[in-house]
N, C-alpha and C. Protein backbone atom coordinates (compact mmCIF):
# COMPACT_ATOMS: atom_id res chain seq x y z
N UNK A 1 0.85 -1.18 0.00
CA UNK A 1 0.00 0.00 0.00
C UNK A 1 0.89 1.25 0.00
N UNK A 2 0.66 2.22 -1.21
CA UNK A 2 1.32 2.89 -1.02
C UNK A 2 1.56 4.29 0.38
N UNK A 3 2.10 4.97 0.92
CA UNK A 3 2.36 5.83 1.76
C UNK A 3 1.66 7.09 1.11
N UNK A 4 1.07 7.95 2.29
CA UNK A 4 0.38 9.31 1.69
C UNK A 4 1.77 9.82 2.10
N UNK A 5 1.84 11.11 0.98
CA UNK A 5 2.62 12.05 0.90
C UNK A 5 2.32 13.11 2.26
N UNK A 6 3.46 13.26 2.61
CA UNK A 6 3.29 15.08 3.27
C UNK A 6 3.15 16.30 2.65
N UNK A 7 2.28 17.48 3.18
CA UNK A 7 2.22 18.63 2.81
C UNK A 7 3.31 18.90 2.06
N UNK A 8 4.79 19.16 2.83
CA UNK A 8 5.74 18.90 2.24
C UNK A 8 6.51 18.56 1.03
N UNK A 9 6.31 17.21 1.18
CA UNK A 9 6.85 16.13 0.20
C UNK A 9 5.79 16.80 -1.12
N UNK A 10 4.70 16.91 -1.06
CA UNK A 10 3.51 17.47 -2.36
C UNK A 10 4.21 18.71 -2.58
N UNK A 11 4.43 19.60 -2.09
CA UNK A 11 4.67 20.77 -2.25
C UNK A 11 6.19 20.98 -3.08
N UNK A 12 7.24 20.31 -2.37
CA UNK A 12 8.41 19.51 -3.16
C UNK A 12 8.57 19.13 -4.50
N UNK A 13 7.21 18.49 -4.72
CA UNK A 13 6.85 17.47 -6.08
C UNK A 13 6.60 18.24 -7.24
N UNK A 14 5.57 19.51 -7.11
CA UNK A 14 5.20 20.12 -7.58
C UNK A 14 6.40 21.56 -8.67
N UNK A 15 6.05 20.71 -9.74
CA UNK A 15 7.43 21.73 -10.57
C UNK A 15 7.03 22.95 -10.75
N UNK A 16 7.94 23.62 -10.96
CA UNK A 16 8.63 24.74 -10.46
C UNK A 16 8.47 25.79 -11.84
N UNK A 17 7.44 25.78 -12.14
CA UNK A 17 7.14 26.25 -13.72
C UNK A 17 6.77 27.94 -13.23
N UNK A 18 6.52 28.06 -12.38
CA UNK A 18 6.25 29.27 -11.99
C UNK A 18 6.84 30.31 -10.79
N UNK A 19 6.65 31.59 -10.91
CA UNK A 19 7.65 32.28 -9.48
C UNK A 19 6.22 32.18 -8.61
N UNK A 20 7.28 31.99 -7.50
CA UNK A 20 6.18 31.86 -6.38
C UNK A 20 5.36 32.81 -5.66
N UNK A 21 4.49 32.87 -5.37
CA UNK A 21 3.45 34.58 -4.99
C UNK A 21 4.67 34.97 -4.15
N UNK A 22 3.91 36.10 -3.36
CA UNK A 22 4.43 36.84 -2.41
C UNK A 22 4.18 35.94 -0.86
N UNK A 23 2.90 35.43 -0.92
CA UNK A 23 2.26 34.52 0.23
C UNK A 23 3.10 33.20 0.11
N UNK A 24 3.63 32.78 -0.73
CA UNK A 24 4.22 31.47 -0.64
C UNK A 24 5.76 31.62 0.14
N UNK A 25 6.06 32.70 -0.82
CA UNK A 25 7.58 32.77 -0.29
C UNK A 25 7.73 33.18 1.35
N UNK A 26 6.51 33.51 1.67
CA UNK A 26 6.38 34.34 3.11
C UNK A 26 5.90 33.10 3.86
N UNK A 27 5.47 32.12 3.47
CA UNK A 27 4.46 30.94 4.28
C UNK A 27 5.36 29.82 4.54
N UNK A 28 5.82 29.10 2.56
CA UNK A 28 6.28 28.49 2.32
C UNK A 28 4.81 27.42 1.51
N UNK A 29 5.86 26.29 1.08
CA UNK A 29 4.47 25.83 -0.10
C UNK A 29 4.26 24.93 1.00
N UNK A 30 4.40 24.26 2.09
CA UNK A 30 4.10 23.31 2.87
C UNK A 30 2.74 24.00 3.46
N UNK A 31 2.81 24.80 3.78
CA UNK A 31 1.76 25.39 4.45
C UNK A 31 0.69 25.89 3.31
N UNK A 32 0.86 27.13 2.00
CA UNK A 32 0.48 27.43 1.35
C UNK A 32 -0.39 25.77 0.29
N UNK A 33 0.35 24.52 0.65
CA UNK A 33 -0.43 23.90 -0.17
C UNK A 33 -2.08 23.34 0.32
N UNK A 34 -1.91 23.59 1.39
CA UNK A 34 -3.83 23.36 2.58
C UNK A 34 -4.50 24.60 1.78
N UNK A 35 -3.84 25.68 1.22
CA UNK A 35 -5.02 26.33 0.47
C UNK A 35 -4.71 28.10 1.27
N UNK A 36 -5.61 28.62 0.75
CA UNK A 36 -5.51 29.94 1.28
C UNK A 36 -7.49 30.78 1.23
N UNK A 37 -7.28 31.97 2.37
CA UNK A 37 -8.97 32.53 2.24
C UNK A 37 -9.14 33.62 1.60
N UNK A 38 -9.31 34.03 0.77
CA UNK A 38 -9.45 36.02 0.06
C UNK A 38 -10.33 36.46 0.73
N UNK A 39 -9.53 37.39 1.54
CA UNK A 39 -10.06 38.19 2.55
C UNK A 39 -9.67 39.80 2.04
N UNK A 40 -10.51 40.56 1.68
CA UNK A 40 -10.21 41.70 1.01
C UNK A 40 -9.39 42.59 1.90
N UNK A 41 -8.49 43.62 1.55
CA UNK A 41 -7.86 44.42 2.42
C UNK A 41 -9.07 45.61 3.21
N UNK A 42 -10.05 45.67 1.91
CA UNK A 42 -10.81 47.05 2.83
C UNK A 42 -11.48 46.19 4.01
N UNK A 43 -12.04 44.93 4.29
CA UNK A 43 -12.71 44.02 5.37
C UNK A 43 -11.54 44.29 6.04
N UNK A 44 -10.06 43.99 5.88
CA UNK A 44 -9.34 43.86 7.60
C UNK A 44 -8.95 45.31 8.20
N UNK A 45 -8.94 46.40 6.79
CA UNK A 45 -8.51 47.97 6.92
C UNK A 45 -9.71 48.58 7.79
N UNK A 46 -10.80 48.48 7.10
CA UNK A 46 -12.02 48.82 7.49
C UNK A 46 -12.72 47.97 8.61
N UNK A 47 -12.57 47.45 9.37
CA UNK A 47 -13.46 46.85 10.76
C UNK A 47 -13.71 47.71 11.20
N UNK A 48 -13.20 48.81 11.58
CA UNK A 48 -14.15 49.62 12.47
C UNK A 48 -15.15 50.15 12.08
N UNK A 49 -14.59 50.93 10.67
CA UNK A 49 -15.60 51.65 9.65
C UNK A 49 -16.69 50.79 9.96
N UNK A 50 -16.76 49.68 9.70
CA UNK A 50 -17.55 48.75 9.46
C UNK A 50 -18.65 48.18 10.87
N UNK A 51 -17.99 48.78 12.04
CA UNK A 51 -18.64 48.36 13.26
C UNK A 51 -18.55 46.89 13.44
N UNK A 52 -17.28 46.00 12.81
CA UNK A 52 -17.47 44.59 13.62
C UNK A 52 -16.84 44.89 14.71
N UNK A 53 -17.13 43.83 15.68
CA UNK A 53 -16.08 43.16 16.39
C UNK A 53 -15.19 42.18 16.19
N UNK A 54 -14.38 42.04 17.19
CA UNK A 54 -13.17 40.68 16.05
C UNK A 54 -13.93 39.90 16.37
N UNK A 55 -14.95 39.39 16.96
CA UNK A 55 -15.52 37.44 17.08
C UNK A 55 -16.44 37.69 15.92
N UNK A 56 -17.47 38.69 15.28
CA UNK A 56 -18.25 38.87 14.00
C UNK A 56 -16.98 39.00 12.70
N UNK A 57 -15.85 39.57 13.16
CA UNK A 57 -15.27 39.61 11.82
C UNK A 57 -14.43 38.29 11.69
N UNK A 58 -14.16 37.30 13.06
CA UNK A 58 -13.62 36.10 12.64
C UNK A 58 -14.78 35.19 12.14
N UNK A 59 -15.97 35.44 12.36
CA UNK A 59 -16.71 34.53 11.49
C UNK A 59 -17.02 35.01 10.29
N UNK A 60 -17.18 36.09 9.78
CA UNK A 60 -16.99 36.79 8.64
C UNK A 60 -15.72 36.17 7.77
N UNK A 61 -14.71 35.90 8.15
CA UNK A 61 -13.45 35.37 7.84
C UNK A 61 -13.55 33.68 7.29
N UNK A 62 -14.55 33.22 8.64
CA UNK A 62 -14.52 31.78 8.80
C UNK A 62 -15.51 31.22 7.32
N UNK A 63 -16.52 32.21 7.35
CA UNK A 63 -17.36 31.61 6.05
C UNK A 63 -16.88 31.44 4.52
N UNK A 64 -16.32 33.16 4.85
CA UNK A 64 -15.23 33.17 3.40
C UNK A 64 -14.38 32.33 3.12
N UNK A 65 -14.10 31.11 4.01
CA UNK A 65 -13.29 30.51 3.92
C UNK A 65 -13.90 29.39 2.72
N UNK A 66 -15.02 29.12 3.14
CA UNK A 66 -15.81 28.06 2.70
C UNK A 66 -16.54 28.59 1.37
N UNK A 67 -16.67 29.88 0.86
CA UNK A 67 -16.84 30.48 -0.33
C UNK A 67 -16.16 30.18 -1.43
N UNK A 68 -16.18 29.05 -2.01
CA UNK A 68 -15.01 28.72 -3.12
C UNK A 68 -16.09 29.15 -4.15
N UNK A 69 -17.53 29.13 -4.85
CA UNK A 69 -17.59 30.12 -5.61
C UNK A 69 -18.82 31.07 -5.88
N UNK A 70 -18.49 32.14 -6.16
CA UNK A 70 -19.75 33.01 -5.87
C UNK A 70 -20.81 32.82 -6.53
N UNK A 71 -21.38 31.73 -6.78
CA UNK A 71 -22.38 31.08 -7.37
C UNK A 71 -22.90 30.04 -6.43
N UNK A 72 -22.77 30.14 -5.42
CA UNK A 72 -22.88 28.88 -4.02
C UNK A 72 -22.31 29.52 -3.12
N UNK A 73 -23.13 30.08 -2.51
CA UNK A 73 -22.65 30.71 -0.91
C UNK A 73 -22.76 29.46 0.13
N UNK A 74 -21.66 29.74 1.08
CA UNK A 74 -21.30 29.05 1.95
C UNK A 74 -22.24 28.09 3.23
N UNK A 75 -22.09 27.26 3.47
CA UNK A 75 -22.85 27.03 4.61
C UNK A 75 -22.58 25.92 5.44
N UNK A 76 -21.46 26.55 5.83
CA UNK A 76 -20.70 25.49 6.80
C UNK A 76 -21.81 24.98 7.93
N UNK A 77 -21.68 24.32 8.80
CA UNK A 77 -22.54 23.23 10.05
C UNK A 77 -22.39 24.64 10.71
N UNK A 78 -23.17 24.44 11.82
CA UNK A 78 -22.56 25.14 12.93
C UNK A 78 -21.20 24.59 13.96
N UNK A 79 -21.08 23.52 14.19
CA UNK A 79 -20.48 22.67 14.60
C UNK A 79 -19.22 22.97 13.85
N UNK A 80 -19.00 23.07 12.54
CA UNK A 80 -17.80 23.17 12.20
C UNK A 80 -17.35 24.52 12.47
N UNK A 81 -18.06 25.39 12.26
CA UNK A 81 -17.69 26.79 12.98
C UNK A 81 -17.29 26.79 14.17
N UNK A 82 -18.03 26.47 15.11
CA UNK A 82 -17.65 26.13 16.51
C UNK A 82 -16.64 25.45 16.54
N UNK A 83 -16.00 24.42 15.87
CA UNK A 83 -14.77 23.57 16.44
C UNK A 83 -13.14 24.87 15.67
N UNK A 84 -13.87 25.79 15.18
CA UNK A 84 -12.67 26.98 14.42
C UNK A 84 -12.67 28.06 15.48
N UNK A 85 -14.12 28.36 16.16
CA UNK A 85 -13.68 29.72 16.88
C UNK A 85 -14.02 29.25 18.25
N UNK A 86 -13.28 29.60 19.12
CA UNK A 86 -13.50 29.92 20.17
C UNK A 86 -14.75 30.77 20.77
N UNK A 87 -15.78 30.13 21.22
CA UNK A 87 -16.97 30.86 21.76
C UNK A 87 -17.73 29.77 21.95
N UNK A 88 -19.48 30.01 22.60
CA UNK A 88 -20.02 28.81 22.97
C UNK A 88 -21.04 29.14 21.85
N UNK A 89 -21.84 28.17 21.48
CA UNK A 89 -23.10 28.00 20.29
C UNK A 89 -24.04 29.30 20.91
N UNK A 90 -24.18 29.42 22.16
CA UNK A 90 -24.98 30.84 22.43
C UNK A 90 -23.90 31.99 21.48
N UNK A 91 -23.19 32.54 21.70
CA UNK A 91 -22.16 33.78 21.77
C UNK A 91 -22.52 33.56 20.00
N UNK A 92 -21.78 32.35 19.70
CA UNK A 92 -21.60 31.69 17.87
C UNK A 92 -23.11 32.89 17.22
N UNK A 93 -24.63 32.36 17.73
CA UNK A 93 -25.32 32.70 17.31
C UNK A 93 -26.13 34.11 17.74
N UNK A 94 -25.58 34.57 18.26
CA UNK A 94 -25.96 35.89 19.46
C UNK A 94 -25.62 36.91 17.77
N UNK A 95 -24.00 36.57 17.57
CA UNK A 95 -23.31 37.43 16.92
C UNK A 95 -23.60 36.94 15.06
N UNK A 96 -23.84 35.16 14.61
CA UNK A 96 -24.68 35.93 13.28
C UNK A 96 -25.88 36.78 13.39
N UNK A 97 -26.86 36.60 14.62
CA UNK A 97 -28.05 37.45 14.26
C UNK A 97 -27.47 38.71 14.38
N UNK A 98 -26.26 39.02 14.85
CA UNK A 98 -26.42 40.70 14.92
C UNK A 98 -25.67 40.65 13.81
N UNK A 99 -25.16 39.94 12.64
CA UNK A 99 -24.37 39.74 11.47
C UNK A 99 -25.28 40.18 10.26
N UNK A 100 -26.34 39.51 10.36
CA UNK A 100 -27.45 39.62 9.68
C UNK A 100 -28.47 40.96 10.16
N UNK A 101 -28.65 41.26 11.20
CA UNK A 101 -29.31 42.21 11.58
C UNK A 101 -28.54 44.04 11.19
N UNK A 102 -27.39 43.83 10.86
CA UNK A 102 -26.34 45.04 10.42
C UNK A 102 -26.21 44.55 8.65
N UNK A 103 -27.17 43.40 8.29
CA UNK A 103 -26.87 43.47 6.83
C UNK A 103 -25.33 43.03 6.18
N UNK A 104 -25.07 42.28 7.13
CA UNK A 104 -24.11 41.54 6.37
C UNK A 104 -24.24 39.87 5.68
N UNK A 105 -25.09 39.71 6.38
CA UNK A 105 -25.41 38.07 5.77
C UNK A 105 -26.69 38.46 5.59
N UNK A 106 -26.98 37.47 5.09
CA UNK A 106 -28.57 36.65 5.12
C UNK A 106 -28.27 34.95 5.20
N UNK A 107 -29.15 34.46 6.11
CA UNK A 107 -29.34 33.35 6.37
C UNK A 107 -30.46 32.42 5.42
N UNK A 108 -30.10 31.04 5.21
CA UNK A 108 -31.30 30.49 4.44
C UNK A 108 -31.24 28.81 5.22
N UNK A 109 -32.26 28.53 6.19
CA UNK A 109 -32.32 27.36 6.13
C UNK A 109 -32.56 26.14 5.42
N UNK A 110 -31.59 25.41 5.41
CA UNK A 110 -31.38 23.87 4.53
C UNK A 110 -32.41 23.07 5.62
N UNK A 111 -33.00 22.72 4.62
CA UNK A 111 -33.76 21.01 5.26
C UNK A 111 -33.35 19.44 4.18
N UNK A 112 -33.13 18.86 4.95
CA UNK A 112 -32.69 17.48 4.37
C UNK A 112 -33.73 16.75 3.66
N UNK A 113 -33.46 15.84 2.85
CA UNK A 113 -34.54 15.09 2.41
C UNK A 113 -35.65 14.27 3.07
N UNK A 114 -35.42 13.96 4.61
CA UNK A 114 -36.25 13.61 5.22
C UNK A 114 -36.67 14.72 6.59
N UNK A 115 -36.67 16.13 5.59
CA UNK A 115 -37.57 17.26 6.14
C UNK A 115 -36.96 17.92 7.28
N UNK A 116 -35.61 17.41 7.93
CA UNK A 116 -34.59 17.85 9.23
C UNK A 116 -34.85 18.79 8.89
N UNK A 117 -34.11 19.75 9.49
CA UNK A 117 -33.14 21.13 9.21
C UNK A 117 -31.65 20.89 9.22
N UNK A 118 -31.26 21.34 8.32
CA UNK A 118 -29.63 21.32 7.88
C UNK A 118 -29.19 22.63 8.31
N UNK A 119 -27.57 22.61 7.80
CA UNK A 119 -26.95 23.77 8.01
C UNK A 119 -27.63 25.00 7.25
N UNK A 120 -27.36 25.93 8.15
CA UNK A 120 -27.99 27.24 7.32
C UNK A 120 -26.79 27.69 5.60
N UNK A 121 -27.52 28.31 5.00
CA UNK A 121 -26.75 29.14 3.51
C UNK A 121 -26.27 30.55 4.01
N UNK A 122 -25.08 30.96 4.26
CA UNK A 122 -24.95 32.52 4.53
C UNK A 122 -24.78 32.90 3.01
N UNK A 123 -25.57 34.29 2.86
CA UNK A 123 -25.61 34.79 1.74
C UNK A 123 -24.41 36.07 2.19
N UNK A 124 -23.62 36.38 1.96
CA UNK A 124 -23.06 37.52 1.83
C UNK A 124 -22.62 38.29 0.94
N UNK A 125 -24.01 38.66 -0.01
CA UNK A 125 -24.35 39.84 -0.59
C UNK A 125 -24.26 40.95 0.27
N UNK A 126 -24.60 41.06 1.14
CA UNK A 126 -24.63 42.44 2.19
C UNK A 126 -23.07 42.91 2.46
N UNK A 127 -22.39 41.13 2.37
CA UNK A 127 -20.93 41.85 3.26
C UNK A 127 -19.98 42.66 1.94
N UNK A 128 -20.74 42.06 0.87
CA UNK A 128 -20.01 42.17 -0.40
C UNK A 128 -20.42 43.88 -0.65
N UNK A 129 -21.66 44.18 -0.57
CA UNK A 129 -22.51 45.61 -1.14
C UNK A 129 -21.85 46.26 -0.03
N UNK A 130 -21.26 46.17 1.47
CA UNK A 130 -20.74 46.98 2.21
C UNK A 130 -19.24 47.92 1.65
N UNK A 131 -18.53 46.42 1.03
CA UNK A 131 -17.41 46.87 1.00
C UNK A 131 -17.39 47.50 -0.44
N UNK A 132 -17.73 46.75 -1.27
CA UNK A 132 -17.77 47.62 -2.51
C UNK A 132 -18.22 49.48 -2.19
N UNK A 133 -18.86 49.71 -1.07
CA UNK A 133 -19.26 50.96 -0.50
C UNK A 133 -18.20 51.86 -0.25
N UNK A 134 -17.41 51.29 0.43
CA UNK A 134 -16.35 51.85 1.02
C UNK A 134 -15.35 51.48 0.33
N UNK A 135 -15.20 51.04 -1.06
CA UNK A 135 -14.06 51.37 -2.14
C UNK A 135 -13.43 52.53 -2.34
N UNK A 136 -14.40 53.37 -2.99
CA UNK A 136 -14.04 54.83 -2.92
C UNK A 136 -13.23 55.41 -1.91
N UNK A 137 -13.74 55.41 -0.53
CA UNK A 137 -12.75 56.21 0.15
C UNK A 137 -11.29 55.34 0.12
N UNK A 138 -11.59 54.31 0.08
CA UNK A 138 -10.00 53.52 0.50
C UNK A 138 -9.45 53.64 -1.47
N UNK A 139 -9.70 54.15 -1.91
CA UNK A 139 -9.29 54.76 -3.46
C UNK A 139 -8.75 56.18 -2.94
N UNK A 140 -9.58 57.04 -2.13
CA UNK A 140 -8.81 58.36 -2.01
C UNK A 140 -7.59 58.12 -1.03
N UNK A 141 -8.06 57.34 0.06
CA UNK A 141 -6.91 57.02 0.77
C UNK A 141 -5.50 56.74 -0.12
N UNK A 142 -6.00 55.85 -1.24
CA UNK A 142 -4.44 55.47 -1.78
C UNK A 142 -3.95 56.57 -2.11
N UNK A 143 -4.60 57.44 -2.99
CA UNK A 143 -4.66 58.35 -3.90
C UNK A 143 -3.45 59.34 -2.77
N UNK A 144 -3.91 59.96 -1.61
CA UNK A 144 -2.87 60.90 -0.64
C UNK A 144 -2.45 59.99 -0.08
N UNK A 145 -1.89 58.67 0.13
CA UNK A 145 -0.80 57.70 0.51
C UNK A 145 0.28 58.41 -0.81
N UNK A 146 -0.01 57.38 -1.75
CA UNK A 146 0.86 57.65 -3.00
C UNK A 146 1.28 59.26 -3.20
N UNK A 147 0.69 60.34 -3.22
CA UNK A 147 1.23 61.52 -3.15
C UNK A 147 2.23 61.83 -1.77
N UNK A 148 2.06 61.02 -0.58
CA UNK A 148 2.69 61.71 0.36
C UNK A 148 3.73 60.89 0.23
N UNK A 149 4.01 59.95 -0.34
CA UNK A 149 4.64 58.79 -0.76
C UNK A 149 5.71 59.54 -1.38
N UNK A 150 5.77 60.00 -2.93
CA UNK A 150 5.95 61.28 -3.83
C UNK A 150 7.15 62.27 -2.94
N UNK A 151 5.95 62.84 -2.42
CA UNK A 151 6.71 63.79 -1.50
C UNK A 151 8.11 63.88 -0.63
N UNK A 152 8.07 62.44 -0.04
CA UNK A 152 9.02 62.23 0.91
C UNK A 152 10.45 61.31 0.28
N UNK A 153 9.72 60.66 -1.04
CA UNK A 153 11.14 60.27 -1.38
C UNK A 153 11.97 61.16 -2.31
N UNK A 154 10.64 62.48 -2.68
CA UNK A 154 11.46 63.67 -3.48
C UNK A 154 11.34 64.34 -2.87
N UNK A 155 11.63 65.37 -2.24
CA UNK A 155 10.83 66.35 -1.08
C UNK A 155 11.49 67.54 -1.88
N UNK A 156 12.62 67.59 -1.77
CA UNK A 156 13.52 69.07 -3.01
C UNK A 156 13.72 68.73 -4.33
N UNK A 157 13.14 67.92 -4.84
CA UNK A 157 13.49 67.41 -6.18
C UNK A 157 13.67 68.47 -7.35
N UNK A 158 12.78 69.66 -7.61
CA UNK A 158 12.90 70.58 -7.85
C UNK A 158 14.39 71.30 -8.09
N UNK A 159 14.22 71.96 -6.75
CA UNK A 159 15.54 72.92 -6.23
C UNK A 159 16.77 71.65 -6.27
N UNK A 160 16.57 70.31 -5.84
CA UNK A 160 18.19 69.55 -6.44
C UNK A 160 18.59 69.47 -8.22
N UNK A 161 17.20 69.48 -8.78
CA UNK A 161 17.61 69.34 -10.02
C UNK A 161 18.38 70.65 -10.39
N UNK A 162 17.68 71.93 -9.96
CA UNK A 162 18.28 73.36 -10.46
C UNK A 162 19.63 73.41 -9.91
N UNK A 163 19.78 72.66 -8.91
CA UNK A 163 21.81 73.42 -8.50
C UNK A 163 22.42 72.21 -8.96
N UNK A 164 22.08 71.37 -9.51
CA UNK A 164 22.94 70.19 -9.74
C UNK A 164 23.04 70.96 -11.48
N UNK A 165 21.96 71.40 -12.45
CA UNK A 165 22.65 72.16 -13.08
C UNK A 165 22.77 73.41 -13.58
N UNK A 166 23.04 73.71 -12.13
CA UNK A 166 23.75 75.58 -12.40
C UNK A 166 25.25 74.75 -12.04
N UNK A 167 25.09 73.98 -11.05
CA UNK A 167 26.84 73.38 -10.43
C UNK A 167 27.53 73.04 -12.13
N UNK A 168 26.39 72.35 -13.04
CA UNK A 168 27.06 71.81 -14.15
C UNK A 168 27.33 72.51 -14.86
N UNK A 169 26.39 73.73 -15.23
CA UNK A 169 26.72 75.20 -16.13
C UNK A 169 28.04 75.41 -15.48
N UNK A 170 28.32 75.40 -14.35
CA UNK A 170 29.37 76.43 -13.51
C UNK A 170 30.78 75.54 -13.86
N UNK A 171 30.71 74.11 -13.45
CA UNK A 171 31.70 73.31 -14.13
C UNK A 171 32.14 73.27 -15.42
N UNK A 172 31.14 73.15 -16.22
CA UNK A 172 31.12 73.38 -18.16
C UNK A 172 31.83 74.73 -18.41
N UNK A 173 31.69 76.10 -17.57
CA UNK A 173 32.51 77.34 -17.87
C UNK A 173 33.48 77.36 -17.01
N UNK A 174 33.82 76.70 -16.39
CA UNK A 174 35.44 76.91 -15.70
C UNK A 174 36.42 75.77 -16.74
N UNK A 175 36.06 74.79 -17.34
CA UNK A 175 36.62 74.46 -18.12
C UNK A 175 36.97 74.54 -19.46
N UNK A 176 36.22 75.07 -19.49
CA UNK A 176 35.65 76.29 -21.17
C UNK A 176 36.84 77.67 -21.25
N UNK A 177 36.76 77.67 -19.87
CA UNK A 177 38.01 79.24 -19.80
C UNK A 177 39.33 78.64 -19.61
C-alpha cells in the first residue's frame, strides 16, 4: 500500500514552472499547499468603519473561507464553525443574528430530504454591497498615501535638479576658460 505524501513532500513534487506569490515565499508551499482565504484588504482595513467586532469579523473570515464560488454561498454546520472559533453555540449565534441584523449576511435554512433542518446558507451579498461601498474612500486614501509617498522620497526634487545644473553650467565654464 502505497504511503500518503506530506504537505511537504507534495509541495516539493510540484514543478517549479512558476515564481512563487508573495504569500508562498512568506508561508512556504508546505503550508500554502492546505489552500488559502481572500479576505479583502478594505474588510481587515475597514473593521471599524464597518462596526465589527473581532468574534463577527472572525466569522466573517470563517465563512469566506468556505466560499469557493460566488455562485454557491457558503454554509458550513454550525459545529464546524464552533470547532474553528473559540466561543459557545450561544455567543456563535448571538453574533450571526447581529451579522445579519447590520446586513451583512442573510441566512437560508437547509432542510434534508427527510424534512430535518440542515446547516444554514450565509448569503453575503450584504458583506459584499458593504465593501464595494467603502471602495471609494479607500481609493482616495491610496490616492494621498501615493502623493505623500511622492513627497518624501522627493521632497527638493525641484531645487536639487536646479543646482545640480547651475553646479554643471558652472563646471562646463570653468573648463571652457
Amino acid at each position: 500500500m502505497p504511503q500518503k505524501k506530506t504537505s511537504q513532500q507534495k509541495a516539493e513534487a510540484t514543478p517549479a514552472k512558476r515564481q512563487k506569490s508573495s504569500t508562498e515565499r512568506i508561508f512556504g508551499p508546505a503550508v500554502m499547499s492546505h489552500g488559502f482565504t481572500g479576505v479583502p484588504n478594505i474588510l481587515v482595513r475597514g473593521q471599524k468603519r464597518l462596526g465589527l467586532n473581532t468574534a463577527q469579523f472572525n466569522i466573517l473570515v470563517q465563512l469566506l473561507s468556505y466560499w469557493m464560488d460566488p455562485a454557491k454561498p457558503p454554509f458550513p454546520s454550525k459545529r464546524k464553525l464552533l470547532e474553528r472559533l473559540d466561543m459557545s453555540e450561544t455567543t456563535l449565534q448571538k453574533h450571526i443574528r447581529d451579522l445579519e441584523a447590520q446586513g451583512f449576511l442573510r441566512r437560508q435554512q437547509q432542510t434534508t430530504a427527510a424534512g430535518d433542518f440542515g446547516s444554514n446558507i450565509y448569503h453575503l451579498d450584504g458583506l459584499v454591497r458593504k465593501l464595494k461601498k467603502l471602495a471609494p474612500d479607500f481609493d482616495d486614501e491610496r490616492a494621498e498615501r501615493e502623493a505623500a509617498r511622492q513627497k518624501t522620497e522627493r521632497p527638493n526634487a525641484r531645487a536639487n535638479a536646479r543646482a545640480a545644473a547651475a553646479k554643471q553650467r558652472a563646471t562646463t565654464a570653468k573648463t571652457e576658460s
